[in-house]
Protein backbone atom coordinates (compact mmCIF):
# COMPACT_ATOMS: atom_id res chain seq x y z
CA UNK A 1 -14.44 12.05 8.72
CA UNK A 2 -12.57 14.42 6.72
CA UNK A 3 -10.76 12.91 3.13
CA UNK A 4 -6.84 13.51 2.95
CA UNK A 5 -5.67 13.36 -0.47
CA UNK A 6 -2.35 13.93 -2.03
CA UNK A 7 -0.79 13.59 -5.32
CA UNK A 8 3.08 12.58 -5.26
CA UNK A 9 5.94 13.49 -7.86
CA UNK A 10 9.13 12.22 -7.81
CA UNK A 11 8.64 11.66 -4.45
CA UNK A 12 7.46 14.93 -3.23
CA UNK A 13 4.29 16.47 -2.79
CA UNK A 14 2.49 17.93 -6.20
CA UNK A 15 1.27 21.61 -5.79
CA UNK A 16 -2.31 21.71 -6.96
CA UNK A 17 -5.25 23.65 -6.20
CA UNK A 18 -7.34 21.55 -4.14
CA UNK A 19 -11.19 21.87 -4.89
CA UNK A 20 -14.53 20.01 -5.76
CA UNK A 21 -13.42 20.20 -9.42
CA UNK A 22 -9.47 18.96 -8.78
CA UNK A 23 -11.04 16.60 -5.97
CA UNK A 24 -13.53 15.27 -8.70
CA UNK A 25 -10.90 14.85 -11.40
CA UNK A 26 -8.25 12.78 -8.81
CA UNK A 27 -10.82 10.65 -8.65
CA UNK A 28 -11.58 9.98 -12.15
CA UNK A 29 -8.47 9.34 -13.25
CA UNK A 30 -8.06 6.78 -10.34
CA UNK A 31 -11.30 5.04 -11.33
CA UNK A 32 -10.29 5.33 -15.31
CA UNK A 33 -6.81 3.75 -14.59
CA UNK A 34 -7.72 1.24 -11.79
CA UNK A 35 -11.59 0.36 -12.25
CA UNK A 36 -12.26 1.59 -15.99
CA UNK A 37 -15.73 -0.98 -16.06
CA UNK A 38 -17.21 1.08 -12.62
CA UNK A 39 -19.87 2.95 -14.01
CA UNK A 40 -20.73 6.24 -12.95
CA UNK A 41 -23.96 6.36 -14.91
CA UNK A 42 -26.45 3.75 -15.89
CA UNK A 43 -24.23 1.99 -18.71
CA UNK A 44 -21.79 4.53 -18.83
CA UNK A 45 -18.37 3.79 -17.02
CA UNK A 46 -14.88 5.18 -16.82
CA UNK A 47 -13.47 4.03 -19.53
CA UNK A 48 -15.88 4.96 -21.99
CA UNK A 49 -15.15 8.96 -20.92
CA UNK A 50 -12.60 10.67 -23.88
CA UNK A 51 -9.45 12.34 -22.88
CA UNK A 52 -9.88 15.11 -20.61
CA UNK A 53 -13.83 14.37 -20.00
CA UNK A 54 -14.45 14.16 -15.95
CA UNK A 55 -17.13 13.26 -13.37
CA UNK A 56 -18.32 15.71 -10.50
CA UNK A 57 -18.08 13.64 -7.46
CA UNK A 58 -20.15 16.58 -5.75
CA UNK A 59 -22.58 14.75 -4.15
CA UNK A 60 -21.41 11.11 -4.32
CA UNK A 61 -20.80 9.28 -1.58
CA UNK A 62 -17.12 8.68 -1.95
CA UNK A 63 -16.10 6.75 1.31
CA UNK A 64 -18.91 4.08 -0.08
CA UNK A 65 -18.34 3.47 -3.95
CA UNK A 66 -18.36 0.10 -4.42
CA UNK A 67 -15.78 0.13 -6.71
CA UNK A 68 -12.52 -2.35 -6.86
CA UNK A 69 -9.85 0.58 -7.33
CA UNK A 70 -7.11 0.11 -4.77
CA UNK A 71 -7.60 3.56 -4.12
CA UNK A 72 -10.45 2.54 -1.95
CA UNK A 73 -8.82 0.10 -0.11
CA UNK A 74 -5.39 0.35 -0.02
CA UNK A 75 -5.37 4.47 0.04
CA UNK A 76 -2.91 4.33 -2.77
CA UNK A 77 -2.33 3.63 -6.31
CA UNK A 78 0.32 4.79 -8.75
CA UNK A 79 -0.79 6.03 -12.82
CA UNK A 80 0.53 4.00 -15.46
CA UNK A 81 -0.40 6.89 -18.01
CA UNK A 82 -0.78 10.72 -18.38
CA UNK A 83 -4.25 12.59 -18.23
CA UNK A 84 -4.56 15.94 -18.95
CA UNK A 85 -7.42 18.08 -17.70
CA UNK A 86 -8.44 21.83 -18.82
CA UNK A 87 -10.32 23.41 -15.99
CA UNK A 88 -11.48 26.86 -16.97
CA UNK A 89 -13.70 27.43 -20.55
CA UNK A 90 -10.41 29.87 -21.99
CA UNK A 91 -7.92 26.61 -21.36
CA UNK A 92 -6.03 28.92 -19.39
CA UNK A 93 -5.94 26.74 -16.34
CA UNK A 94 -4.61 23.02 -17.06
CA UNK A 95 -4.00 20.39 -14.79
CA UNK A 96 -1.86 17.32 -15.72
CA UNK A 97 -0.84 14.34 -14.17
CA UNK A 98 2.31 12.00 -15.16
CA UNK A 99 2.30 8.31 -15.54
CA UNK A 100 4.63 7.42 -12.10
CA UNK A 101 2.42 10.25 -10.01
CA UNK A 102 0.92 8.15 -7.04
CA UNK A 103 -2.19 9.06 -5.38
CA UNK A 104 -2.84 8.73 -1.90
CA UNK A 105 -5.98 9.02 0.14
CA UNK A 106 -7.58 7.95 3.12
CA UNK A 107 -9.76 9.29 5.79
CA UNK A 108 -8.40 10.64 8.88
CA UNK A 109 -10.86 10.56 12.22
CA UNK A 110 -10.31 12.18 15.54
């Protein structure tokens, strides 16, 4: 069952690079914004990560968190504040998103 996701800008489709690492930061700004108590570690959650701070989704079972985001069961949600994210150790690579962005996913099956 592959996972579509998309990020939308003023109504259009945001340009990103599309990897574990962006995939992995999507989602924790979803679960910050929409489920900030969810933990993602024994007595660590969402909410408690700083600005910027992420968590690798690499081998969680995404389709199955049990979390309360809409995200999860609606497919969308839209951010109510910014997050900015530097992806490479020089800061040369940054990726932001924009209070207003919405984020869609779902799962898409043949």
């Amino acid at each position: 069952m592959p996972l579509n996701t998309q990020v939308i800008r003023n109504g259009k489709p945001f340009e990103m690079r599309w990897d574990g690492q962006s995939l992995s930061i999507f989602l924790t700004t979803a679960l910050i914004e929409t489920d900030p108590e969810f933990e993602y570690q024994d007595g660590k959650t969402f909410g408690d990560l700083k600005p910027g701070e992420w968590v690798d989704f690499g081998w969680s079972p995404i389709y199955y968190l049990a979390t309360k985001s809409p995200l999860w069961h609606l497919g969308e949600i839209t951010l109510t504040s910014d997050h900015k994210y530097i992806l490479t150790k020089d800061g040369s690579e940054i990726l932001e998103f924009k209070a207003g962005d919405k984020f869609v996913m779902y799962r898409s099956y043949k």
